[in-house]
PDB file of N, CA and C in Angstrom:
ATOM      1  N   UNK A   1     -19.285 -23.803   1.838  1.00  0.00           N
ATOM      2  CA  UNK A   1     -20.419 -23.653   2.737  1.00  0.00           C
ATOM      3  C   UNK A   1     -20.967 -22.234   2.626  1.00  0.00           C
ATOM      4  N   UNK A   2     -22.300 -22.091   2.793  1.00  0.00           N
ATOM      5  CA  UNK A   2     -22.591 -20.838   2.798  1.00  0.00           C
ATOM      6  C   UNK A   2     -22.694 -19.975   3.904  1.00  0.00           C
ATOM      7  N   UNK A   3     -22.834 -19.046   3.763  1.00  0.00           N
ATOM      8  CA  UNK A   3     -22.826 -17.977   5.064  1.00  0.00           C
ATOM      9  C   UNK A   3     -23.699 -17.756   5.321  1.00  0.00           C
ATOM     10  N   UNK A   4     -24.176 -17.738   6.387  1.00  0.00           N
ATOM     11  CA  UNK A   4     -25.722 -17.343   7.133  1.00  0.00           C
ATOM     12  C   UNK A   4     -25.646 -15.625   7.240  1.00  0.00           C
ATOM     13  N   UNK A   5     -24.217 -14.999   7.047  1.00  0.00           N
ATOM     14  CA  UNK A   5     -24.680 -13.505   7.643  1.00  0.00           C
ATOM     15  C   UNK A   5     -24.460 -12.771   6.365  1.00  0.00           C
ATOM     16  N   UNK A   6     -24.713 -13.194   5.194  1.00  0.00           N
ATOM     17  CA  UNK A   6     -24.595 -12.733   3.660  1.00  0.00           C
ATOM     18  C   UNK A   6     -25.331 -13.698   2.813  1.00  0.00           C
ATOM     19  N   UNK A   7     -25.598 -13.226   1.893  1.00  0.00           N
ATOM     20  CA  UNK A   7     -26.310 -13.853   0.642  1.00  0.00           C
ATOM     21  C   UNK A   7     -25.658 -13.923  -0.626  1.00  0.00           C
ATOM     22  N   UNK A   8     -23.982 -13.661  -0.435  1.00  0.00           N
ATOM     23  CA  UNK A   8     -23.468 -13.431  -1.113  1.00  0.00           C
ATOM     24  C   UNK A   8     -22.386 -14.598  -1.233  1.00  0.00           C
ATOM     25  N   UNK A   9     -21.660 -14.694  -1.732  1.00  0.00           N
ATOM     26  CA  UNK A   9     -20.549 -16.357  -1.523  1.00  0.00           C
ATOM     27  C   UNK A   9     -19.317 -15.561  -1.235  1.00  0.00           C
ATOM     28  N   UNK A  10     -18.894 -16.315   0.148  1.00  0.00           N
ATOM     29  CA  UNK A  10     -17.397 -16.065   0.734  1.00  0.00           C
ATOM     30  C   UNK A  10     -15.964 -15.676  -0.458  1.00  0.00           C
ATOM     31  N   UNK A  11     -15.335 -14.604  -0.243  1.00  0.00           N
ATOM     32  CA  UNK A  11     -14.615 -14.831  -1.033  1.00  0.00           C
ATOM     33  C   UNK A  11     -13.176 -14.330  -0.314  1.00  0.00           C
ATOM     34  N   UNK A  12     -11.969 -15.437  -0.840  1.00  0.00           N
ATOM     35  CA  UNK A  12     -10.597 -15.111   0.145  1.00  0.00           C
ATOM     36  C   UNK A  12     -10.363 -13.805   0.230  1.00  0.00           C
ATOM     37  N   UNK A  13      -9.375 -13.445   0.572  1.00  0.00           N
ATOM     38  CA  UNK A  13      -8.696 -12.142   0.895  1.00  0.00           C
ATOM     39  C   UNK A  13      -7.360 -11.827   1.873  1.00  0.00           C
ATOM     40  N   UNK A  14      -6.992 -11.162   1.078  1.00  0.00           N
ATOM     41  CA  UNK A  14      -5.964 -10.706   2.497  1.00  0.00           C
ATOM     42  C   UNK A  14      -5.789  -9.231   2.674  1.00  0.00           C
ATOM     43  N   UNK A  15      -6.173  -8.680   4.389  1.00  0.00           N
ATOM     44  CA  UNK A  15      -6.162  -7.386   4.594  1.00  0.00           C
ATOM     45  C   UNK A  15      -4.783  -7.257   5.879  1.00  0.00           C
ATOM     46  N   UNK A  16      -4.687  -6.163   5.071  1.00  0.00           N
ATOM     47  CA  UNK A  16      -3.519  -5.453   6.257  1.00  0.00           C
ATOM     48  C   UNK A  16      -3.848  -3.822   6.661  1.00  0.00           C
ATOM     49  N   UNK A  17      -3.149  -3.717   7.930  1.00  0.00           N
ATOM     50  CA  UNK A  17      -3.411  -2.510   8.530  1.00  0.00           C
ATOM     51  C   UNK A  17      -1.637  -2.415   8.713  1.00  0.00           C
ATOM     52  N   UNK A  18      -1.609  -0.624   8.289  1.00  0.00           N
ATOM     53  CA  UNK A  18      -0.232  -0.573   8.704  1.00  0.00           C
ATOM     54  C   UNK A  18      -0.285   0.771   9.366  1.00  0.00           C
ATOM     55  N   UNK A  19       0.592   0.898  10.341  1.00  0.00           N
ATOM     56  CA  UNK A  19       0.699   2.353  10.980  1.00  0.00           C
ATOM     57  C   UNK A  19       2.225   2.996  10.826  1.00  0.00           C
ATOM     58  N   UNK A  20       2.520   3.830  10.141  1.00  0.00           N
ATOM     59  CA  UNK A  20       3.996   4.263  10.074  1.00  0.00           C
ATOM     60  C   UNK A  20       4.013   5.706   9.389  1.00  0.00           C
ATOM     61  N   UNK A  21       5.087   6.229   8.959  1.00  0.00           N
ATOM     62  CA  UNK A  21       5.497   7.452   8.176  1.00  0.00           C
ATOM     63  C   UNK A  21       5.844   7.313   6.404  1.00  0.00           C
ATOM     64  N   UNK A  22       5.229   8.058   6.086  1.00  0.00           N
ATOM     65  CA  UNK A  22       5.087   8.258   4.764  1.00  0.00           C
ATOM     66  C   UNK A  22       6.333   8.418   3.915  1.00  0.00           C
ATOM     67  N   UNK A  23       7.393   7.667   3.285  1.00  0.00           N
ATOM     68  CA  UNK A  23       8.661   7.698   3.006  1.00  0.00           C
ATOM     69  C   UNK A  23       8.889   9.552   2.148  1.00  0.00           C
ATOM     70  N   UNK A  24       8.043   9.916   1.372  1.00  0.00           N
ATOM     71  CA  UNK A  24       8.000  10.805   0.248  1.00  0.00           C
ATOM     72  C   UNK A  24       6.565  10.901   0.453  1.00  0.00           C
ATOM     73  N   UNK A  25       6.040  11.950  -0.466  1.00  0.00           N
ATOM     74  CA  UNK A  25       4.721  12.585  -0.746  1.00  0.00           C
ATOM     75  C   UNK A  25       4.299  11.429  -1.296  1.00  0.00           C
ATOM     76  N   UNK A  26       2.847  11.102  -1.883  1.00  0.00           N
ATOM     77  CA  UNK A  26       2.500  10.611  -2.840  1.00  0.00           C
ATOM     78  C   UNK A  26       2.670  11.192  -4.073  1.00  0.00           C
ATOM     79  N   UNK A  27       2.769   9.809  -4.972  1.00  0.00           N
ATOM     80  CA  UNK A  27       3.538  10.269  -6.232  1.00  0.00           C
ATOM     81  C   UNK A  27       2.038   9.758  -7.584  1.00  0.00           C
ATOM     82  N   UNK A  28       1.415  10.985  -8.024  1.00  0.00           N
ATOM     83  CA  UNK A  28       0.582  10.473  -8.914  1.00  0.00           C
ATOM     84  C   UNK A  28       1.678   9.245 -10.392  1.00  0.00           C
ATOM     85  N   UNK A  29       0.499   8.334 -10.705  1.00  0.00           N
ATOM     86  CA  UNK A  29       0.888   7.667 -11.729  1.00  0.00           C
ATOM     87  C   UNK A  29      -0.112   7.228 -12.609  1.00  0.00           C
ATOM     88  N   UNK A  30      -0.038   6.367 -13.727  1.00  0.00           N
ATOM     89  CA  UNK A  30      -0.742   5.951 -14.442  1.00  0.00           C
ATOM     90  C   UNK A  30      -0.302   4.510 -15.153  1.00  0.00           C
ATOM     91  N   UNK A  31      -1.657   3.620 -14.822  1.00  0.00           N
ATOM     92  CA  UNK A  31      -1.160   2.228 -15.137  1.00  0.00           C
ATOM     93  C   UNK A  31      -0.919   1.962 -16.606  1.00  0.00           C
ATOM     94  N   UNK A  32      -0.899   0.805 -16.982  1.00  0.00           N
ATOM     95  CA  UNK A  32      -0.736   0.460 -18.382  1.00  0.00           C
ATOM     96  C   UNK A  32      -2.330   0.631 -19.240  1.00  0.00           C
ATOM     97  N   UNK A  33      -3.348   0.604 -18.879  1.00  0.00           N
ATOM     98  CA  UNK A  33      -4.543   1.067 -19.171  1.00  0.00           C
ATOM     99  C   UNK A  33      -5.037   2.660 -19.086  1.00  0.00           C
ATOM    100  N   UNK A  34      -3.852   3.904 -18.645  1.00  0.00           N
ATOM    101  CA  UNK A  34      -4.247   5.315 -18.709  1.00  0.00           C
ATOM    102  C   UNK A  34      -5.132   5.785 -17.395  1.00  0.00           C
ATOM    103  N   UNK A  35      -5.433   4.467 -16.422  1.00  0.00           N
ATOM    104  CA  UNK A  35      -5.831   5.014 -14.912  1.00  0.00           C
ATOM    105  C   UNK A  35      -4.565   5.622 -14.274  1.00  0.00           C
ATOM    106  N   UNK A  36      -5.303   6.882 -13.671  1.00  0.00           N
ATOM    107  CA  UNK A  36      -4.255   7.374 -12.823  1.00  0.00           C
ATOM    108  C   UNK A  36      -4.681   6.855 -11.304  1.00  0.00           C
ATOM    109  N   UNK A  37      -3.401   6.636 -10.027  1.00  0.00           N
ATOM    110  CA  UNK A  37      -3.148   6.612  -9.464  1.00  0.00           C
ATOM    111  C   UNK A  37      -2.508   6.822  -8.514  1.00  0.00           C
ATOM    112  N   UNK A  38      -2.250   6.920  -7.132  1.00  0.00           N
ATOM    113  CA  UNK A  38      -1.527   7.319  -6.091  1.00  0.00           C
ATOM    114  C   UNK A  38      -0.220   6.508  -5.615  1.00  0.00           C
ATOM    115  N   UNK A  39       1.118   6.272  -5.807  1.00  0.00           N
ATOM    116  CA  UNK A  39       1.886   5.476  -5.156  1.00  0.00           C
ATOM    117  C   UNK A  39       2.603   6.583  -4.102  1.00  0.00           C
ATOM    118  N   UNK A  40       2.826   5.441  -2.978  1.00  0.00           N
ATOM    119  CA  UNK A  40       3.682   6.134  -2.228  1.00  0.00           C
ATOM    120  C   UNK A  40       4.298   4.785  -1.162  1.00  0.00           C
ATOM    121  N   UNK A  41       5.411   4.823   0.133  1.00  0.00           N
ATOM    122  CA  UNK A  41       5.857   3.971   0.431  1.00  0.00           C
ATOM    123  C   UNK A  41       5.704   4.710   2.106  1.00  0.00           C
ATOM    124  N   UNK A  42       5.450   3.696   2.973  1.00  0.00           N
ATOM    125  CA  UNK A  42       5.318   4.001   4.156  1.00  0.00           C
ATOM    126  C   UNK A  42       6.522   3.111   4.963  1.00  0.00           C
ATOM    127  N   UNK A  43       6.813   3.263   6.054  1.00  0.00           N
ATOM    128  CA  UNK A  43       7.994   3.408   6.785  1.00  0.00           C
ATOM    129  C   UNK A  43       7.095   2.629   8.434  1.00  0.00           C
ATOM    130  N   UNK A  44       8.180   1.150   8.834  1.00  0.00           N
ATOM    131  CA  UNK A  44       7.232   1.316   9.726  1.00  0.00           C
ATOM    132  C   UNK A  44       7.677   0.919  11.145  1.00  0.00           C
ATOM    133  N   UNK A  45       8.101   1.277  11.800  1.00  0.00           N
ATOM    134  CA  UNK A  45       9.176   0.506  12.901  1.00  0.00           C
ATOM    135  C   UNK A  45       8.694  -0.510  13.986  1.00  0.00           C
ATOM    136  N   UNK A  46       9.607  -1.011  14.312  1.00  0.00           N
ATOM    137  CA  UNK A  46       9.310  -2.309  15.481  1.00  0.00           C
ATOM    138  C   UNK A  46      10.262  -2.558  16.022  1.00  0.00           C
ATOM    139  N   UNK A  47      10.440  -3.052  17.175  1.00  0.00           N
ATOM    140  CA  UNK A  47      11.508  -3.399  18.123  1.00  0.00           C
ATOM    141  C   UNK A  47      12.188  -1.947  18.716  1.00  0.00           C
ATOM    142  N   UNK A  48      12.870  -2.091  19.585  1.00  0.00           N
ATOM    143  CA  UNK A  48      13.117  -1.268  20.222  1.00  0.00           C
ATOM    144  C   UNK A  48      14.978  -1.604  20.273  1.00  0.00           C
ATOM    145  N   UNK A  49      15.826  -0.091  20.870  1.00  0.00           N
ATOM    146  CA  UNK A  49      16.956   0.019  21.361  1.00  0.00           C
ATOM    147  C   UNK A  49      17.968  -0.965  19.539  1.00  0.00           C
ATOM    148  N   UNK A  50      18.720  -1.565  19.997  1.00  0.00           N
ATOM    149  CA  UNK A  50      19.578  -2.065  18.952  1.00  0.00           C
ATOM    150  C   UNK A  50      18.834  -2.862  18.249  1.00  0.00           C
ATOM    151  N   UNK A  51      17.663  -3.575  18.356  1.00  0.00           N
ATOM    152  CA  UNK A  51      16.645  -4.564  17.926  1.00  0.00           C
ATOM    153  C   UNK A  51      15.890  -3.741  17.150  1.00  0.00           C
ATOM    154  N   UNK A  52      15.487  -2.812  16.603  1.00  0.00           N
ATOM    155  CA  UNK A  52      14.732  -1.503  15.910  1.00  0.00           C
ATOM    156  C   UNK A  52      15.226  -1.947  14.367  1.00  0.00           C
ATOM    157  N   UNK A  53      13.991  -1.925  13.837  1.00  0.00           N
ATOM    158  CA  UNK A  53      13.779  -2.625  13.006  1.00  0.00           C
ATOM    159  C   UNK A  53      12.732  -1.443  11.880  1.00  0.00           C
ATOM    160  N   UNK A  54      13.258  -1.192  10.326  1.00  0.00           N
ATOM    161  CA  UNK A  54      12.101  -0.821   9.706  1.00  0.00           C
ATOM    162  C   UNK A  54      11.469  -1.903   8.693  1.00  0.00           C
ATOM    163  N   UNK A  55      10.315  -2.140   8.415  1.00  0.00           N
ATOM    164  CA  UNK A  55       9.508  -2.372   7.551  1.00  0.00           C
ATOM    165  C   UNK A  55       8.828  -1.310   6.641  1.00  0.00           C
ATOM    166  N   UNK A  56       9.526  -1.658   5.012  1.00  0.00           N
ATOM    167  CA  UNK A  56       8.998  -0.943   3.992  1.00  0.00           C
ATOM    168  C   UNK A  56       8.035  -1.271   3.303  1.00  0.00           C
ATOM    169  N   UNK A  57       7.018  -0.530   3.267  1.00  0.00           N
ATOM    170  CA  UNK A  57       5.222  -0.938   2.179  1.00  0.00           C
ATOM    171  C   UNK A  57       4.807   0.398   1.440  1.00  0.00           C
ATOM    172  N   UNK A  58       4.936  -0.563  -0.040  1.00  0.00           N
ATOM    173  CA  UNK A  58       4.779   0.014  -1.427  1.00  0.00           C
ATOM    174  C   UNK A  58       3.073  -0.015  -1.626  1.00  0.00           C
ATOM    175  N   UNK A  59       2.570   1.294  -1.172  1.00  0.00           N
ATOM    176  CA  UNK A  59       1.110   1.588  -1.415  1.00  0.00           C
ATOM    177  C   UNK A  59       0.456   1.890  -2.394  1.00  0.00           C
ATOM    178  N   UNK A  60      -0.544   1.510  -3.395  1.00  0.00           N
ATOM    179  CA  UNK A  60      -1.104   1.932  -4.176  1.00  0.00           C
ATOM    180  C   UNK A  60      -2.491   2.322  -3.918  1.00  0.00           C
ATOM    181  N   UNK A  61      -3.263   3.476  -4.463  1.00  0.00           N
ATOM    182  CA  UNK A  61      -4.491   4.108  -3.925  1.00  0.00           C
ATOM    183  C   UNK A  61      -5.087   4.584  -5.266  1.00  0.00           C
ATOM    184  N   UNK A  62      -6.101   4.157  -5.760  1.00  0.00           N
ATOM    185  CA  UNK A  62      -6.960   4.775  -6.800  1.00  0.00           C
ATOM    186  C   UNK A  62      -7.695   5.972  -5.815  1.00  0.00           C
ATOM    187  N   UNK A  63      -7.317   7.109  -6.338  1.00  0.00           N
ATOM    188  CA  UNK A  63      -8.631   8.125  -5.881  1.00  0.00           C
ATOM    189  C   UNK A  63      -8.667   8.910  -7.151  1.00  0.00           C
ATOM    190  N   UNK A  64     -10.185   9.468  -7.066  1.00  0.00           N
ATOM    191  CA  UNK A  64     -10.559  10.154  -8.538  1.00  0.00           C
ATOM    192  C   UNK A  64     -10.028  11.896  -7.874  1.00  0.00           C
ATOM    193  N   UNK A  65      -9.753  12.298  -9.225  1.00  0.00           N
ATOM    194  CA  UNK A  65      -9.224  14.275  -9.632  1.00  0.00           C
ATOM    195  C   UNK A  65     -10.070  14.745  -8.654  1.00  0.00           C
ATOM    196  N   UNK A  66      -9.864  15.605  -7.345  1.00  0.00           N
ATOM    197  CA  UNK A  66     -10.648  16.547  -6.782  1.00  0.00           C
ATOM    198  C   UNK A  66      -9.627  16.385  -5.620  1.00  0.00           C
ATOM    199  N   UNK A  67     -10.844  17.083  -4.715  1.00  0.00           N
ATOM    200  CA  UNK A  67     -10.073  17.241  -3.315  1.00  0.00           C
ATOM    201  C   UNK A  67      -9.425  16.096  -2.684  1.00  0.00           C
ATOM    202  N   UNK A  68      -9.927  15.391  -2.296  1.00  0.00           N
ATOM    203  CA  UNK A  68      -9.081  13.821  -1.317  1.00  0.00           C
ATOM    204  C   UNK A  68      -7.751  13.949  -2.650  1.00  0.00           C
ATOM    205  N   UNK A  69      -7.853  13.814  -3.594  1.00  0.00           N
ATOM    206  CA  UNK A  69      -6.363  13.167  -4.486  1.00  0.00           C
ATOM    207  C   UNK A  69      -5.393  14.455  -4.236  1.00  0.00           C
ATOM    208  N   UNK A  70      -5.916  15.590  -4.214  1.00  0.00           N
ATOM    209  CA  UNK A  70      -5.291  16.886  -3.723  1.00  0.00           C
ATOM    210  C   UNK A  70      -4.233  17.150  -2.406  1.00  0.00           C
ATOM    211  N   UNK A  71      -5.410  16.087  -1.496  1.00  0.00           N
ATOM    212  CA  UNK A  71      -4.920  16.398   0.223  1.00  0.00           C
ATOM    213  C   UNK A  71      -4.253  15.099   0.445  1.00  0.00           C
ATOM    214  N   UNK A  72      -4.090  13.933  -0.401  1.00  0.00           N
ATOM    215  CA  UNK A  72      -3.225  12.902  -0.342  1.00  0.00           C
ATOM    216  C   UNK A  72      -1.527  13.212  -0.924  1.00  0.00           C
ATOM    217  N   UNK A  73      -2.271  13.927  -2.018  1.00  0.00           N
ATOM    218  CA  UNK A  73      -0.265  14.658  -2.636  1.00  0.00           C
ATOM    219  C   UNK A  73       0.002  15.823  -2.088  1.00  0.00           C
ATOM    220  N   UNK A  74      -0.797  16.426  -0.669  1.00  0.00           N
ATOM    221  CA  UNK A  74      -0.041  17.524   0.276  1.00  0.00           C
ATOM    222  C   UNK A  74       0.982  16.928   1.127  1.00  0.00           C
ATOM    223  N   UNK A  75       0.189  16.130   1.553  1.00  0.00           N
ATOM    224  CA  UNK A  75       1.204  15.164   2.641  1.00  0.00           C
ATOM    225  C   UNK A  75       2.501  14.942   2.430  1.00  0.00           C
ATOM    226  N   UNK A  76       3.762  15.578   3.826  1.00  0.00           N
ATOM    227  CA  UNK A  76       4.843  15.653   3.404  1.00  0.00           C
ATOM    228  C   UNK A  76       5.282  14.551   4.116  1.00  0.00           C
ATOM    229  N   UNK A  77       6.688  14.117   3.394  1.00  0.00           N
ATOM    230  CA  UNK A  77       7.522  13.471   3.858  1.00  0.00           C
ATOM    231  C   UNK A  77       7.615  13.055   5.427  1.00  0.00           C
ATOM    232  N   UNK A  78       7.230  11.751   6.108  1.00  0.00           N
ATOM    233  CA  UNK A  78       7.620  12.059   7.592  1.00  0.00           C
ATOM    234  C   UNK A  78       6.185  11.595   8.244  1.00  0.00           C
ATOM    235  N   UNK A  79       5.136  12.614   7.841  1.00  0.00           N
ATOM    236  CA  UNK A  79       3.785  12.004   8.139  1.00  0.00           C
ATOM    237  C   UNK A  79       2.999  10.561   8.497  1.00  0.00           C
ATOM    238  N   UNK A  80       2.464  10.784   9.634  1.00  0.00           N
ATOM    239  CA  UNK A  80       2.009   9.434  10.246  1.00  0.00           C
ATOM    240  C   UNK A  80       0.628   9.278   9.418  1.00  0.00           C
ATOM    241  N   UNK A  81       1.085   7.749   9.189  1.00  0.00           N
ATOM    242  CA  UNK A  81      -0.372   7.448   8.514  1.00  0.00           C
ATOM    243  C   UNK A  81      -1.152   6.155   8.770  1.00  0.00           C
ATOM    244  N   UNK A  82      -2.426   5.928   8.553  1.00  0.00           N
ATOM    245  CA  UNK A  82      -2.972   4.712   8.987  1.00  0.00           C
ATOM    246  C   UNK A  82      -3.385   4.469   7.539  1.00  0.00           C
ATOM    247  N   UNK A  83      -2.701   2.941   7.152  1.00  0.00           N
ATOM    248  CA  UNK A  83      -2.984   2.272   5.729  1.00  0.00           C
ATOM    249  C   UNK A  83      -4.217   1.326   6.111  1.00  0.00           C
ATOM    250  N   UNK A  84      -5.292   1.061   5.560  1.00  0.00           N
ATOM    251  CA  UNK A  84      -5.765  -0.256   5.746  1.00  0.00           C
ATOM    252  C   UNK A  84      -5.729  -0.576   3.802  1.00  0.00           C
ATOM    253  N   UNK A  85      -5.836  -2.114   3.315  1.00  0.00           N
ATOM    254  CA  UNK A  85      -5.505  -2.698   2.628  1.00  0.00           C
ATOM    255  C   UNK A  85      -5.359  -3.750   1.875  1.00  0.00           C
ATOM    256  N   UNK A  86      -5.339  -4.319   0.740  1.00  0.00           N
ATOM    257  CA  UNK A  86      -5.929  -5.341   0.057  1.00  0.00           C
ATOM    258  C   UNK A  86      -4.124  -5.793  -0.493  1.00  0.00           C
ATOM    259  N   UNK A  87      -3.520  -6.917   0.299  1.00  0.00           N
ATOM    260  CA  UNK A  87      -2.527  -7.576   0.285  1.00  0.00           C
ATOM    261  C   UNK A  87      -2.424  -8.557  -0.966  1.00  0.00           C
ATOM    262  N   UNK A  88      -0.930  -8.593  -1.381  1.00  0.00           N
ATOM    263  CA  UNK A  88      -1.119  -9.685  -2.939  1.00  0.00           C
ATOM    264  C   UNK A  88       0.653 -10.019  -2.645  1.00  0.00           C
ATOM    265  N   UNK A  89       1.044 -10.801  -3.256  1.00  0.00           N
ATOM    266  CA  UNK A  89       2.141 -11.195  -3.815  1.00  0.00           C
ATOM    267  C   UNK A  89       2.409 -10.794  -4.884  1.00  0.00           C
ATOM    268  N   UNK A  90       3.490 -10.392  -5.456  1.00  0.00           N
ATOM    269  CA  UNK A  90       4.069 -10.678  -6.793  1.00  0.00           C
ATOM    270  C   UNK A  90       5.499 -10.882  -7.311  1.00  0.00           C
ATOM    271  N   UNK A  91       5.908 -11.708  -8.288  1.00  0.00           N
ATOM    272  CA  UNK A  91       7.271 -11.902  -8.478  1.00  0.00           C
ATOM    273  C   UNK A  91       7.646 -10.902  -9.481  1.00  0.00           C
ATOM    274  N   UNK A  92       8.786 -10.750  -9.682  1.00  0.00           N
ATOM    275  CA  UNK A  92       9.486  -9.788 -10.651  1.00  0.00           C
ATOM    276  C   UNK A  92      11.280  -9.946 -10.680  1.00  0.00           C
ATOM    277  N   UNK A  93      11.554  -9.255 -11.571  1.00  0.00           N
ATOM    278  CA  UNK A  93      13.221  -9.750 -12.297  1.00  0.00           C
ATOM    279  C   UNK A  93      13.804  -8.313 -11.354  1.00  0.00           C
ATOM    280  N   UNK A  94      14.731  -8.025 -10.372  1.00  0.00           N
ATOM    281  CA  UNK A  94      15.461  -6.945 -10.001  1.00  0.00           C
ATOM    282  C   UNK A  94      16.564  -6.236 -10.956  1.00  0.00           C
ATOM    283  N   UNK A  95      16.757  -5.071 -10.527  1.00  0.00           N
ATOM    284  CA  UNK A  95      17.561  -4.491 -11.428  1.00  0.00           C
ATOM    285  C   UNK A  95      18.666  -5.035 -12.161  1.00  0.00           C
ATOM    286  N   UNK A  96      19.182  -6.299 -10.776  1.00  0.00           N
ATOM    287  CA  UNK A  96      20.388  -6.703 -11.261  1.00  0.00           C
ATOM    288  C   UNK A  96      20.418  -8.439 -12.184  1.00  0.00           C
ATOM    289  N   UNK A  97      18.879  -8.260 -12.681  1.00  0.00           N
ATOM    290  CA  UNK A  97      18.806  -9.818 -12.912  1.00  0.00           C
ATOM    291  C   UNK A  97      18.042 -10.837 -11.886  1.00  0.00           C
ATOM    292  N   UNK A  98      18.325 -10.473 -10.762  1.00  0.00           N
ATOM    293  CA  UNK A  98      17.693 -11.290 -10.073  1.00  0.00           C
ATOM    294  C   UNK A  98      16.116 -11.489  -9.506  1.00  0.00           C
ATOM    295  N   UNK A  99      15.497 -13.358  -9.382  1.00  0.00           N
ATOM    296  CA  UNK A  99      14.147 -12.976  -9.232  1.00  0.00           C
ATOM    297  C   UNK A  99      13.931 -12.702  -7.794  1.00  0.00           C
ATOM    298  N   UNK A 100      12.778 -12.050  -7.628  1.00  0.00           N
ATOM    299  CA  UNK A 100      12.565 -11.316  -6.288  1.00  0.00           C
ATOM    300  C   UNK A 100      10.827 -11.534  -6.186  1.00  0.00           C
ATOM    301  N   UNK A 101      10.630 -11.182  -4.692  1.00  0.00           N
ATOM    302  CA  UNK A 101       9.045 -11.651  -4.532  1.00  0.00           C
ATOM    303  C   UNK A 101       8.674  -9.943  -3.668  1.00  0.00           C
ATOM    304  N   UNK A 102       7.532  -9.497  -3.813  1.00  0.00           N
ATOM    305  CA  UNK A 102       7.203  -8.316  -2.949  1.00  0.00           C
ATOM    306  C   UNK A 102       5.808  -8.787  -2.812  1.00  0.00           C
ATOM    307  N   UNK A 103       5.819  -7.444  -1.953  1.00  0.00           N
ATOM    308  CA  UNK A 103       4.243  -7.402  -1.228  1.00  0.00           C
ATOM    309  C   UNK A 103       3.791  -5.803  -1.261  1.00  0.00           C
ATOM    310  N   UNK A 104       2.533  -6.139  -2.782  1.00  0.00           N
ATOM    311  CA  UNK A 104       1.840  -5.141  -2.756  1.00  0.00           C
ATOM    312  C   UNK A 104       0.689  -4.534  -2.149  1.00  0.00           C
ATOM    313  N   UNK A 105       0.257  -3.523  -1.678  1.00  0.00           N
ATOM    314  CA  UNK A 105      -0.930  -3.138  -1.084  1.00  0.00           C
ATOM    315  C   UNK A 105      -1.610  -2.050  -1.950  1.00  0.00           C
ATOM    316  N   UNK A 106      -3.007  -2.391  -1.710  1.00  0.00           N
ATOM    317  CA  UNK A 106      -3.634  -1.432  -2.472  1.00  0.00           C
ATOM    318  C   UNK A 106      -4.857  -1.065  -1.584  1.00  0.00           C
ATOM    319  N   UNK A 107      -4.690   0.610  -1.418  1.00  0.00           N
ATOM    320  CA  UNK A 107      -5.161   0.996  -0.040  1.00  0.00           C
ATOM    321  C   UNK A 107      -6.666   0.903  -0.115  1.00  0.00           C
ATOM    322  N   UNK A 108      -7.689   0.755   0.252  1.00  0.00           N
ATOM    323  CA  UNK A 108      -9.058   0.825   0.253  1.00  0.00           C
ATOM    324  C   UNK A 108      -9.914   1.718   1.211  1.00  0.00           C
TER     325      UNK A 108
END
């Protein structure tokens, strides 16, 4: 069906918002194509008293060479941050052989 408030065609998605602490700095990288990029892992708690609970999210962030990619790899360890985000699945083999499923984000 089309959308009356776009002219454009609906397309799925999945977004997440996360609020937590920054495990490590961001760590520049570079994909299999020679783009560089930002990974880093955020930290995120819930529940309270003996019920306290963390949730770990593996962030990825394209930003281009200048200032913002500068003031993203200042950020120390510990730092509160607000992720918003473009959610995916993916499977993969673990260190020890075994298959495993994660959840990547890629910050926007």
């Amino acid at each position: 069906a089309a959308r009356t408030f776009s002219s454009t065609a609906s397309r799925p998605i999945a977004r997440i918002t996360i609020i937590g602490n920054l495990a490590d700095s961001p760590e520049l990288r570079a994909s299999s194509t020679g783009r560089e990029y930002l990974r880093y892992a955020v930290a995120s708690n819930h529940g309270s008293g003996e019920n306290r609970k963390t949730s770990w999210f593996n962030v990825s962030c394209f930003v281009p060479e200048g200032n913002a990619r500068d003031f993203y790899q200042s950020l120390p360890k510990g730092t509160m941050v607000m992720v918003e985000g473009d959610a995916t699945m993916s499977s993969y083999v673990d260190s020890e052989g075994k298959p495993r499923q994660g959840l990547n984000i890629r910050q926007r």
